[in-house]
C-alpha atoms as a PDB file:
ATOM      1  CA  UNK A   1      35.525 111.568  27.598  1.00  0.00           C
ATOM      2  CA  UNK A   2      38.117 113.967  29.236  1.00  0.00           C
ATOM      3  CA  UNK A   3      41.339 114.558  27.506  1.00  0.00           C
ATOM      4  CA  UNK A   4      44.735 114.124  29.007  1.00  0.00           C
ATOM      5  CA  UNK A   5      47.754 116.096  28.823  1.00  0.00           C
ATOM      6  CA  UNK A   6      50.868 114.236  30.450  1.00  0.00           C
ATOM      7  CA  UNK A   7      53.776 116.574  32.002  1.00  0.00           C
ATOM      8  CA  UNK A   8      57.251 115.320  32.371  1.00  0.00           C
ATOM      9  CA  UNK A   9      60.549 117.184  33.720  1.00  0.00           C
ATOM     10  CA  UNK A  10      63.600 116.125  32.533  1.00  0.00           C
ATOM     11  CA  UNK A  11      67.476 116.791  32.715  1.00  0.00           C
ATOM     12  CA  UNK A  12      69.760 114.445  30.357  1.00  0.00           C
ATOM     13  CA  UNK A  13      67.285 111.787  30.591  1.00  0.00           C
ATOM     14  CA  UNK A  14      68.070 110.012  27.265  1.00  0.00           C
ATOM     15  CA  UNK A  15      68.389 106.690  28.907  1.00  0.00           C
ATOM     16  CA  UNK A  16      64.883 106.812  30.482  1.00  0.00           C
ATOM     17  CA  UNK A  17      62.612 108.780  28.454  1.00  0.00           C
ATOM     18  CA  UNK A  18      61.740 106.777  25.564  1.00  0.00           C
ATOM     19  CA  UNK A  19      60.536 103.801  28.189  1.00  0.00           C
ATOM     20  CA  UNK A  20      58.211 106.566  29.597  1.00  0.00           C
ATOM     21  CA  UNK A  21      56.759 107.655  26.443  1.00  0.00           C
ATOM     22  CA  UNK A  22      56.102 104.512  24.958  1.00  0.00           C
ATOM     23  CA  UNK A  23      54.007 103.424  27.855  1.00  0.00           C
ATOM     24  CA  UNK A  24      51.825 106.859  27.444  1.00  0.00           C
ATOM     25  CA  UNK A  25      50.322 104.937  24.120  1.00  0.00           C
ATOM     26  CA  UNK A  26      46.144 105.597  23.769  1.00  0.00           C
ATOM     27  CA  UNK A  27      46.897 107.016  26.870  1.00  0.00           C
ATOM     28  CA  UNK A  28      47.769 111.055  26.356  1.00  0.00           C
ATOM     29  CA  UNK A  29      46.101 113.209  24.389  1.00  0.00           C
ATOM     30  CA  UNK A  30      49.080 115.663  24.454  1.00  0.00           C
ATOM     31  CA  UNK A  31      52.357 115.391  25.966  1.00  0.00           C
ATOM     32  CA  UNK A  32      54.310 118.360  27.636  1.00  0.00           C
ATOM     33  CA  UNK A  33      58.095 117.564  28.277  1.00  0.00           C
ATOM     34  CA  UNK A  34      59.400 120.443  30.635  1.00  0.00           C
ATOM     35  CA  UNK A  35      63.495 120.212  29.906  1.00  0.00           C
ATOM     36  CA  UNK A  36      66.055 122.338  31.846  1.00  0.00           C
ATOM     37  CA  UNK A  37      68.601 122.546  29.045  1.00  0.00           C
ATOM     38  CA  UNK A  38      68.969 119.139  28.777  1.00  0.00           C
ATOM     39  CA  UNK A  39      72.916 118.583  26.923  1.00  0.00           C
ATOM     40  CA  UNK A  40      72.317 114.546  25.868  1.00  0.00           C
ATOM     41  CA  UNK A  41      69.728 113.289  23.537  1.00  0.00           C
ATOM     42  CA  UNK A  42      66.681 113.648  25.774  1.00  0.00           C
ATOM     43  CA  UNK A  43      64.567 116.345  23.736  1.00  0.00           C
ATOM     44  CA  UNK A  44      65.443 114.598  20.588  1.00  0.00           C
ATOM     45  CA  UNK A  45      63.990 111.590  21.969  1.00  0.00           C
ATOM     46  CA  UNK A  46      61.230 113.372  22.966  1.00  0.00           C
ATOM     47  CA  UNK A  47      60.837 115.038  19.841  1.00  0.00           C
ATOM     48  CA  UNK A  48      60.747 111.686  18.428  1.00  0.00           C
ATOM     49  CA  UNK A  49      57.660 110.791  19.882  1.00  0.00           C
ATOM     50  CA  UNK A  50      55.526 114.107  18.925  1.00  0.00           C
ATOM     51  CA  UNK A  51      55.845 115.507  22.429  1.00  0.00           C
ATOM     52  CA  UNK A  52      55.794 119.408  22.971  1.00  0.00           C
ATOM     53  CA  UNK A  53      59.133 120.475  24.501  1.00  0.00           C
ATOM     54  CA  UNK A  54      59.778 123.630  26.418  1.00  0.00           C
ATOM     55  CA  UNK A  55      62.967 124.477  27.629  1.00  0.00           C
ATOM     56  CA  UNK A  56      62.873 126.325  31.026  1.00  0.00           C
ATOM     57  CA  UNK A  57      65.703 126.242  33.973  1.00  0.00           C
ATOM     58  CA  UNK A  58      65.464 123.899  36.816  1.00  0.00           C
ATOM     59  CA  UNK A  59      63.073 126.089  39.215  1.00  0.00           C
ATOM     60  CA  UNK A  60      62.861 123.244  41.896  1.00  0.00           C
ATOM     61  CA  UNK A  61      60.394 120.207  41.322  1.00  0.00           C
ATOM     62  CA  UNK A  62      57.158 121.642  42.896  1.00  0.00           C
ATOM     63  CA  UNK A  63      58.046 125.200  40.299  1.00  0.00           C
ATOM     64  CA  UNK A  64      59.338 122.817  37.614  1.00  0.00           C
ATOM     65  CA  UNK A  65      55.831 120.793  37.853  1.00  0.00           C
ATOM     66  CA  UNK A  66      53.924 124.008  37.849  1.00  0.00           C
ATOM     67  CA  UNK A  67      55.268 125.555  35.105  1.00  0.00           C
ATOM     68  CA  UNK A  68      54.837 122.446  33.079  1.00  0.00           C
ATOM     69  CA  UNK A  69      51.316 122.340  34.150  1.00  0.00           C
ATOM     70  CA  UNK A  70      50.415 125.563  33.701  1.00  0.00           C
ATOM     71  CA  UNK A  71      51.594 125.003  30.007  1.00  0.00           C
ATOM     72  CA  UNK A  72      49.360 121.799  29.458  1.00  0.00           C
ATOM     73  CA  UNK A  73      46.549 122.782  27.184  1.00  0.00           C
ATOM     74  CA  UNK A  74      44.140 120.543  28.915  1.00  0.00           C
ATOM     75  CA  UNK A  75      42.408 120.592  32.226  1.00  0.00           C
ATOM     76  CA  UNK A  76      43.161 116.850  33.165  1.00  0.00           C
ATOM     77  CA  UNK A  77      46.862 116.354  33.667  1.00  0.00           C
ATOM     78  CA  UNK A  78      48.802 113.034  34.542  1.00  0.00           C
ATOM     79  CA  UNK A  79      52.332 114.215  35.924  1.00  0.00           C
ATOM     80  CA  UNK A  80      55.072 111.417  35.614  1.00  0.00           C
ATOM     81  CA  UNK A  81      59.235 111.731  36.020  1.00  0.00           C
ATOM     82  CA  UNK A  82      61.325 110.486  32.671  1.00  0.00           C
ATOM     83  CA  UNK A  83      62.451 107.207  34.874  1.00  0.00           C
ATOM     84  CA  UNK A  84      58.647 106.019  35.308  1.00  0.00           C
ATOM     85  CA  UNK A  85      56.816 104.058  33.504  1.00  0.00           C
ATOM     86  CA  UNK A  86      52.874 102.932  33.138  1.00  0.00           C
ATOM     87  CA  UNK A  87      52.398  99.280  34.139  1.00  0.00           C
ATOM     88  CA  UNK A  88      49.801  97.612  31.719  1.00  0.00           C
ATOM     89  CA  UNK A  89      47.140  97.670  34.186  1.00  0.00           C
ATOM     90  CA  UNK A  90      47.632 101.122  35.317  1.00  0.00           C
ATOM     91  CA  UNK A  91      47.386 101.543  31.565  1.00  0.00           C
ATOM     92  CA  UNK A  92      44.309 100.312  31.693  1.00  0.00           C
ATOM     93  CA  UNK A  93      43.027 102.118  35.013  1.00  0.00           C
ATOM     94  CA  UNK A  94      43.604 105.842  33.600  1.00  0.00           C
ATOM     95  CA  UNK A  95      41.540 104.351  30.191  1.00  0.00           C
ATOM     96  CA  UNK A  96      38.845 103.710  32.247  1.00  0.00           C
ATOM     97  CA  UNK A  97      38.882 106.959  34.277  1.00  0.00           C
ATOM     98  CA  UNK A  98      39.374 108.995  30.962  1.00  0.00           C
ATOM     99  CA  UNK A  99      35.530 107.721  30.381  1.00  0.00           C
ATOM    100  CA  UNK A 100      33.760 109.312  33.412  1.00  0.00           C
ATOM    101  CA  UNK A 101      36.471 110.049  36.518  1.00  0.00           C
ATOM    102  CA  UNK A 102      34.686 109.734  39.687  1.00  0.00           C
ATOM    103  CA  UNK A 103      37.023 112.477  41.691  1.00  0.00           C
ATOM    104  CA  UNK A 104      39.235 115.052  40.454  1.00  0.00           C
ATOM    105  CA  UNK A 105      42.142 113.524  42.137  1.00  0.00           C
ATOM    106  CA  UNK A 106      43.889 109.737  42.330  1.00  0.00           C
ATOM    107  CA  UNK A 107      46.783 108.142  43.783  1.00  0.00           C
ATOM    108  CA  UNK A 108      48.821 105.331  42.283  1.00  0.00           C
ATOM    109  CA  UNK A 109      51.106 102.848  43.822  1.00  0.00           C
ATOM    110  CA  UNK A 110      54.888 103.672  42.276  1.00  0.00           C
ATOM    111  CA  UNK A 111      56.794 100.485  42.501  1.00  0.00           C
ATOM    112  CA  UNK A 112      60.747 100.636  42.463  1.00  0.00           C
ATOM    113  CA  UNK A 113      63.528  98.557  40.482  1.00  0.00           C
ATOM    114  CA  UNK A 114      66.771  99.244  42.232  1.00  0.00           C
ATOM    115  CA  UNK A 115      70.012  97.947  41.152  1.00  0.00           C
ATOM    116  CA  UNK A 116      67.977  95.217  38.798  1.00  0.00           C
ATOM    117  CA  UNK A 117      65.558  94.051  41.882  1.00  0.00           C
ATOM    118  CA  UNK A 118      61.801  94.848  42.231  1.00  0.00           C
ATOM    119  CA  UNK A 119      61.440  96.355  45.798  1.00  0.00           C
ATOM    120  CA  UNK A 120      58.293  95.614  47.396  1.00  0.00           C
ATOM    121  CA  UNK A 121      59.397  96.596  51.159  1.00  0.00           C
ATOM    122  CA  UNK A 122      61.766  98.347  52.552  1.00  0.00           C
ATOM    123  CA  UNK A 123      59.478 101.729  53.167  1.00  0.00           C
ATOM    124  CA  UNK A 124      59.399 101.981  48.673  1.00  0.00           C
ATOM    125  CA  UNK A 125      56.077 100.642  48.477  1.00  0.00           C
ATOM    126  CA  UNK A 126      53.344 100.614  47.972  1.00  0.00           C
ATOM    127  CA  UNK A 127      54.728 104.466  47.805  1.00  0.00           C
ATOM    128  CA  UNK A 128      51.900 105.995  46.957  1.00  0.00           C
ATOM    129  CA  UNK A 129      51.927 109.133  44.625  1.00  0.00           C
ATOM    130  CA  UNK A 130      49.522 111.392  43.797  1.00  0.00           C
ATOM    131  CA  UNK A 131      50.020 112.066  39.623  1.00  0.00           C
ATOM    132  CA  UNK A 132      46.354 112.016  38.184  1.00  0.00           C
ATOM    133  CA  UNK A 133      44.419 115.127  39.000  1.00  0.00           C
ATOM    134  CA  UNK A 134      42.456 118.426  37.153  1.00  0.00           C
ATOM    135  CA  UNK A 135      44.553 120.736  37.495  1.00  0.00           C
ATOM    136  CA  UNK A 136      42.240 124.032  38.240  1.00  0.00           C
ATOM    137  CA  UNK A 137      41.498 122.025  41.960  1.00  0.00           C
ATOM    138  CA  UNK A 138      44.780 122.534  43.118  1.00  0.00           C
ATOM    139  CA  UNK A 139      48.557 122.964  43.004  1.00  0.00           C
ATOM    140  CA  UNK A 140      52.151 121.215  43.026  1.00  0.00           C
ATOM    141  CA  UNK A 141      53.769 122.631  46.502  1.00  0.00           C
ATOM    142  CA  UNK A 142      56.672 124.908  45.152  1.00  0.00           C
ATOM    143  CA  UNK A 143      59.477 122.941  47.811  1.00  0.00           C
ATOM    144  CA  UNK A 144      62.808 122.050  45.892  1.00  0.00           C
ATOM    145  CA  UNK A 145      62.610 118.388  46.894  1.00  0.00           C
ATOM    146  CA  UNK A 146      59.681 115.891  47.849  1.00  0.00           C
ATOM    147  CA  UNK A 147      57.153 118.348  46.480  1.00  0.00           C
ATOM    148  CA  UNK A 148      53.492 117.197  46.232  1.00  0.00           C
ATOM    149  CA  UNK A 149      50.553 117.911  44.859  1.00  0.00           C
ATOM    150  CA  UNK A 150      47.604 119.554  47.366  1.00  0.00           C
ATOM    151  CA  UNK A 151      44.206 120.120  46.289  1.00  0.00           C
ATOM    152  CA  UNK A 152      42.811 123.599  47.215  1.00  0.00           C
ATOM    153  CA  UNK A 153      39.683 121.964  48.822  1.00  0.00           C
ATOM    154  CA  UNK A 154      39.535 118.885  50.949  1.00  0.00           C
ATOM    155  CA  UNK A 155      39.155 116.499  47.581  1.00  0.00           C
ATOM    156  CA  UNK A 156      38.279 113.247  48.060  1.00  0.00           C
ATOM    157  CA  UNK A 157      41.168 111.223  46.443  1.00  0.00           C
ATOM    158  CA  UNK A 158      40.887 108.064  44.420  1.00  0.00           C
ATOM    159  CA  UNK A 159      42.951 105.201  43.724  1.00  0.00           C
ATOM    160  CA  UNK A 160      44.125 103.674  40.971  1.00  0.00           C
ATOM    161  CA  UNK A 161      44.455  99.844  40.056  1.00  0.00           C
ATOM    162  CA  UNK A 162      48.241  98.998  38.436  1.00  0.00           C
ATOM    163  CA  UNK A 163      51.712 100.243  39.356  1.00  0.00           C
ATOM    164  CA  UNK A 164      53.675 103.339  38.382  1.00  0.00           C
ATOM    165  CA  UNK A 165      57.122 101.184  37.635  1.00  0.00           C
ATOM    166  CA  UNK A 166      60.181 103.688  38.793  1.00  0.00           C
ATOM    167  CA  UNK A 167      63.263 102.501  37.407  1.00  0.00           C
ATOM    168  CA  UNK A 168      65.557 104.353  39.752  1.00  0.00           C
ATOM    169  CA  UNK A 169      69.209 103.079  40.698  1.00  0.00           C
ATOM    170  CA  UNK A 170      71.388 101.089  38.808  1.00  0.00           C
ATOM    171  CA  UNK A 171      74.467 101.034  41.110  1.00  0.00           C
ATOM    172  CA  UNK A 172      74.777 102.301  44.557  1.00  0.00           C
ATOM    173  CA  UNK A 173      76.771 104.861  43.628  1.00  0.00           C
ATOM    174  CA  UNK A 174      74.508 106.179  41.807  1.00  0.00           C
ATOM    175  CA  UNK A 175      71.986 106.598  44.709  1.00  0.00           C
ATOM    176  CA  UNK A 176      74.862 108.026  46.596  1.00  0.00           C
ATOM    177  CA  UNK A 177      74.851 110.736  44.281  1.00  0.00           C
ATOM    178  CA  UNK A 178      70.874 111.337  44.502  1.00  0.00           C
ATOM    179  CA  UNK A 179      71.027 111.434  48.514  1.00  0.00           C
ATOM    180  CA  UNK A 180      73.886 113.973  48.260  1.00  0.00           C
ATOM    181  CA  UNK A 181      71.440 116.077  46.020  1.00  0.00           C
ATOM    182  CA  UNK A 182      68.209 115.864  47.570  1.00  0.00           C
ATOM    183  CA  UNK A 183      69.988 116.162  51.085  1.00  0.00           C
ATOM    184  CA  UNK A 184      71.317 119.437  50.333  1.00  0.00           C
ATOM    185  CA  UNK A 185      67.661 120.283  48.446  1.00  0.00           C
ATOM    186  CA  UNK A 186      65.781 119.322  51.409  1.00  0.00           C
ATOM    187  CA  UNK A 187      68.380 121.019  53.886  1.00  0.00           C
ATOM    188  CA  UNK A 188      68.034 124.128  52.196  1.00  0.00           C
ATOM    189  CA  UNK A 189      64.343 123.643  51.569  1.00  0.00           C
ATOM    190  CA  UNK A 190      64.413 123.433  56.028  1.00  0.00           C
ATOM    191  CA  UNK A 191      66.713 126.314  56.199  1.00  0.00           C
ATOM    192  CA  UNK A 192      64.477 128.636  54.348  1.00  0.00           C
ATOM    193  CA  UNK A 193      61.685 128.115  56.562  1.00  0.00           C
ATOM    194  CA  UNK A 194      63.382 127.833  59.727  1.00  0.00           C
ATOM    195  CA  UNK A 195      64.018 124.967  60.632  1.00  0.00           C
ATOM    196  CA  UNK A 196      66.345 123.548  62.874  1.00  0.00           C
ATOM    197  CA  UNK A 197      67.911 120.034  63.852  1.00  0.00           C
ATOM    198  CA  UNK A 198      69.134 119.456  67.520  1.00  0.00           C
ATOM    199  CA  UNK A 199      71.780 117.154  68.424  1.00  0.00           C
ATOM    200  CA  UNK A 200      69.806 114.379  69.804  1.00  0.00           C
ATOM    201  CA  UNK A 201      67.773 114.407  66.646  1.00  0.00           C
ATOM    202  CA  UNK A 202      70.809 114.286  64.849  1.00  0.00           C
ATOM    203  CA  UNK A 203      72.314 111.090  66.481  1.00  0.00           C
ATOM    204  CA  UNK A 204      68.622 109.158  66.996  1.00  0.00           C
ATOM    205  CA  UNK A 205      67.579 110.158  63.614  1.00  0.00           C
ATOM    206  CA  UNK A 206      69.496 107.296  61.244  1.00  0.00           C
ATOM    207  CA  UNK A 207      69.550 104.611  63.940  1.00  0.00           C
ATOM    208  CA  UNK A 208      65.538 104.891  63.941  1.00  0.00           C
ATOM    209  CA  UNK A 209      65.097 105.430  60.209  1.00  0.00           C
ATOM    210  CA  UNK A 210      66.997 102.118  59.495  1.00  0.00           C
ATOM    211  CA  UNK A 211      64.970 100.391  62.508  1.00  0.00           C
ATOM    212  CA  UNK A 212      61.460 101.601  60.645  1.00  0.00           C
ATOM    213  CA  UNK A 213      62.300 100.523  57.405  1.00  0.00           C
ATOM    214  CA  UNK A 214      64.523  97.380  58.013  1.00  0.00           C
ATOM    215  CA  UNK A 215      62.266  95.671  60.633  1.00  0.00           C
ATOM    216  CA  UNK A 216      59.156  97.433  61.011  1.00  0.00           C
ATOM    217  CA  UNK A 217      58.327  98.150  56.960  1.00  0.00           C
ATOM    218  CA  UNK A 218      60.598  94.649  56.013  1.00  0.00           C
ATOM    219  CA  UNK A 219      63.053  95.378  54.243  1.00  0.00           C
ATOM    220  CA  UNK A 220      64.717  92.299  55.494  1.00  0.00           C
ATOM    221  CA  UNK A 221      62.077  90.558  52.845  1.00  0.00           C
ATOM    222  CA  UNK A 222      64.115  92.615  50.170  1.00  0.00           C
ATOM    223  CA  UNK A 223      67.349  90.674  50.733  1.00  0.00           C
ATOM    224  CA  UNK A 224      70.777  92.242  50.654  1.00  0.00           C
ATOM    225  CA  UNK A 225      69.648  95.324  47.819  1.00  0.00           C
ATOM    226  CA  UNK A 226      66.876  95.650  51.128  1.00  0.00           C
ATOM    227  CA  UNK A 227      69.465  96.234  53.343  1.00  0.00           C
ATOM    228  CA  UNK A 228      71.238  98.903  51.432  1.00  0.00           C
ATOM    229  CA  UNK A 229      68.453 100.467  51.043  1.00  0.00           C
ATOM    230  CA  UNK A 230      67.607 100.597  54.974  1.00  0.00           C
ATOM    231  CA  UNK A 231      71.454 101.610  55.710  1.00  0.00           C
ATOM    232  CA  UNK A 232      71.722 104.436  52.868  1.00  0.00           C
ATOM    233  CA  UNK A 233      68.374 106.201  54.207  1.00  0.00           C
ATOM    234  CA  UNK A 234      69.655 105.983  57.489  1.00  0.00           C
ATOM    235  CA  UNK A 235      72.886 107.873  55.984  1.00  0.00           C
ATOM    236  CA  UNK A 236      70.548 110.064  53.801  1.00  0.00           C
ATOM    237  CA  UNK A 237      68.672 111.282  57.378  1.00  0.00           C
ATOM    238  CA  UNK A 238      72.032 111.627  59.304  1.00  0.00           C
ATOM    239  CA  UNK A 239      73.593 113.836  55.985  1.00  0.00           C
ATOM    240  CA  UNK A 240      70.067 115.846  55.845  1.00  0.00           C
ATOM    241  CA  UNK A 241      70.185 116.794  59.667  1.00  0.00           C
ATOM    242  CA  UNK A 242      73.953 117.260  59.557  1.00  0.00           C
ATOM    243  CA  UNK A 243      73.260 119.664  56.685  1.00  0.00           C
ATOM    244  CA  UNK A 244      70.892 121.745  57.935  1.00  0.00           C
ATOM    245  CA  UNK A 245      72.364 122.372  61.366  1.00  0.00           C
ATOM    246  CA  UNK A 246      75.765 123.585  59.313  1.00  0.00           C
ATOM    247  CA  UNK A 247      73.739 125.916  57.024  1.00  0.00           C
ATOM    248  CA  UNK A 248      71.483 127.375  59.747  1.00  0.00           C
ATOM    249  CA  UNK A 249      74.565 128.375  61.669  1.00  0.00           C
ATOM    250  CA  UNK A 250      76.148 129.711  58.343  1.00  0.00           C
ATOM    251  CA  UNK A 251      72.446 131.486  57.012  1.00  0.00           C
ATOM    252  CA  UNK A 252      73.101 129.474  53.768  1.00  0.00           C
ATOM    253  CA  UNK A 253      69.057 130.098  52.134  1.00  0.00           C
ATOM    254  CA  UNK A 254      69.498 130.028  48.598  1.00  0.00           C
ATOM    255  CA  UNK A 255      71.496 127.162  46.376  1.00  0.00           C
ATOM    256  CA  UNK A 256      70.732 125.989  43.008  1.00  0.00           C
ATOM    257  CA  UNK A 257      71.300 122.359  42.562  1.00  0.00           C
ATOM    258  CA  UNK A 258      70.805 120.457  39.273  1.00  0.00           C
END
């Protein structure tokens, strides 16, 4: 039997973490919380449940999940945010896979709550994330936003039975304040490497996100909470592009964003 060390990142999390960490029961053999100064209740909580925290300044989430990682004592590592949560039967999947794992690498589906609603279209699922994997076949791509993991070898991936439940957004507002983060993340992630928007880009860019998503991936099927969705990634794509044709102009390359 392998043992399992579970990572998390956190930032003033004390609302979410203790959800995470109870669903890590006969699950982790160790667990590694990775907390950027954190000025709420968040490392008492996860003090609480015998986890290991380090403190260490937000580095970006590809850096963050690296140094957490790299700090895991064991080689198997399951890396999860403080607003997710193991389903029961995902629960049950990593059990299993703690017995004999088949690859070195697995994928789970992350289902969302937003604003109280399960969201099963709408481009959010069946999302799938890649958080189960030994950790000397690869690393977490060091981008500030929408990092991922990439094995060092073409890996054959598996996938996992059960949902990773995200319990994102309560309020729109608050996912207002998440696109104006990761917009200016991801703009200055695009910035840095050279990147550049045009105009037309610019214009087609939210009208064709909201088409995708709304019609194409269903959103519709999501109700009204579906169609905010659609129309605030549409906004998220339009503020990204805006963003990173203003910074190139300016040479804006280095921001740090909590």
């Amino acid at each position: 039997m392998i043992k399992l060390s579970v990572v998390i990142i956190t930032y003033n999390e004390e609302k979410n973490l203790a959800r995470c960490l109870i669903s890590l029961k006969e699950v982790a053999d160790e667990i590694i919380v990775a907390d950027s100064f954190s000025t709420d209740n968040t490392k008492k909580i996860a003090n609480s449940y015998n986890a290991n925290v380090v403190d260490q300044e937000f580095l970006g989430f590809g850096a963050q999940k690296n140094f957490a990682t790299a700090y895991a004592s064991n080689d198997w590592i399951l890396s999860l945010d403080a607003d997710e949560a193991l389903s029961p039967e995902l629960r049950k999947s990593i059990q299993a896979i703690k017995q004999q794992p088949a690859f070195d690498v697995y994928e789970m589906t992350r289902l969302t709550k937003y604003c109280g609603q399960w969201i099963r279209h709408s481009g959010w699922y069946p999302d799938k994330q890649t958080r189960l994997y030994n950790r000397t076949k690869g690393k977490w791509i060091e981008k500030k936003v929408h990092e991922f993991w990439k094995p060092d070898n073409d890996e054959k991936t598996g996938l996992l039975s059960g949902d990773l439940l995200h319990y994102s957004y309560s309020s729109i507002s608050e996912h207002l304040k998440k696109i104006e983060k990761y917009t200016e993340l991801g703009a200055i992630d695009a910035v840095i490497n050279g990147k550049e928007v045009s105009i037309l880009k610019m214009l087609f860019s939210p009208f064709w996100h909201f088409f995708y998503e709304y019609f194409i991936r269903r959103g519709f099927l999501d109700g009204f909470n579906g169609y905010v969705i659609c129309k605030l990634s549409a906004y998220a794509a339009f503020s990204k592009c805006t963003k990173i044709r203003l910074y190139s102009k300016q040479g804006k390359s280095v921001q740090t964003v909590k």
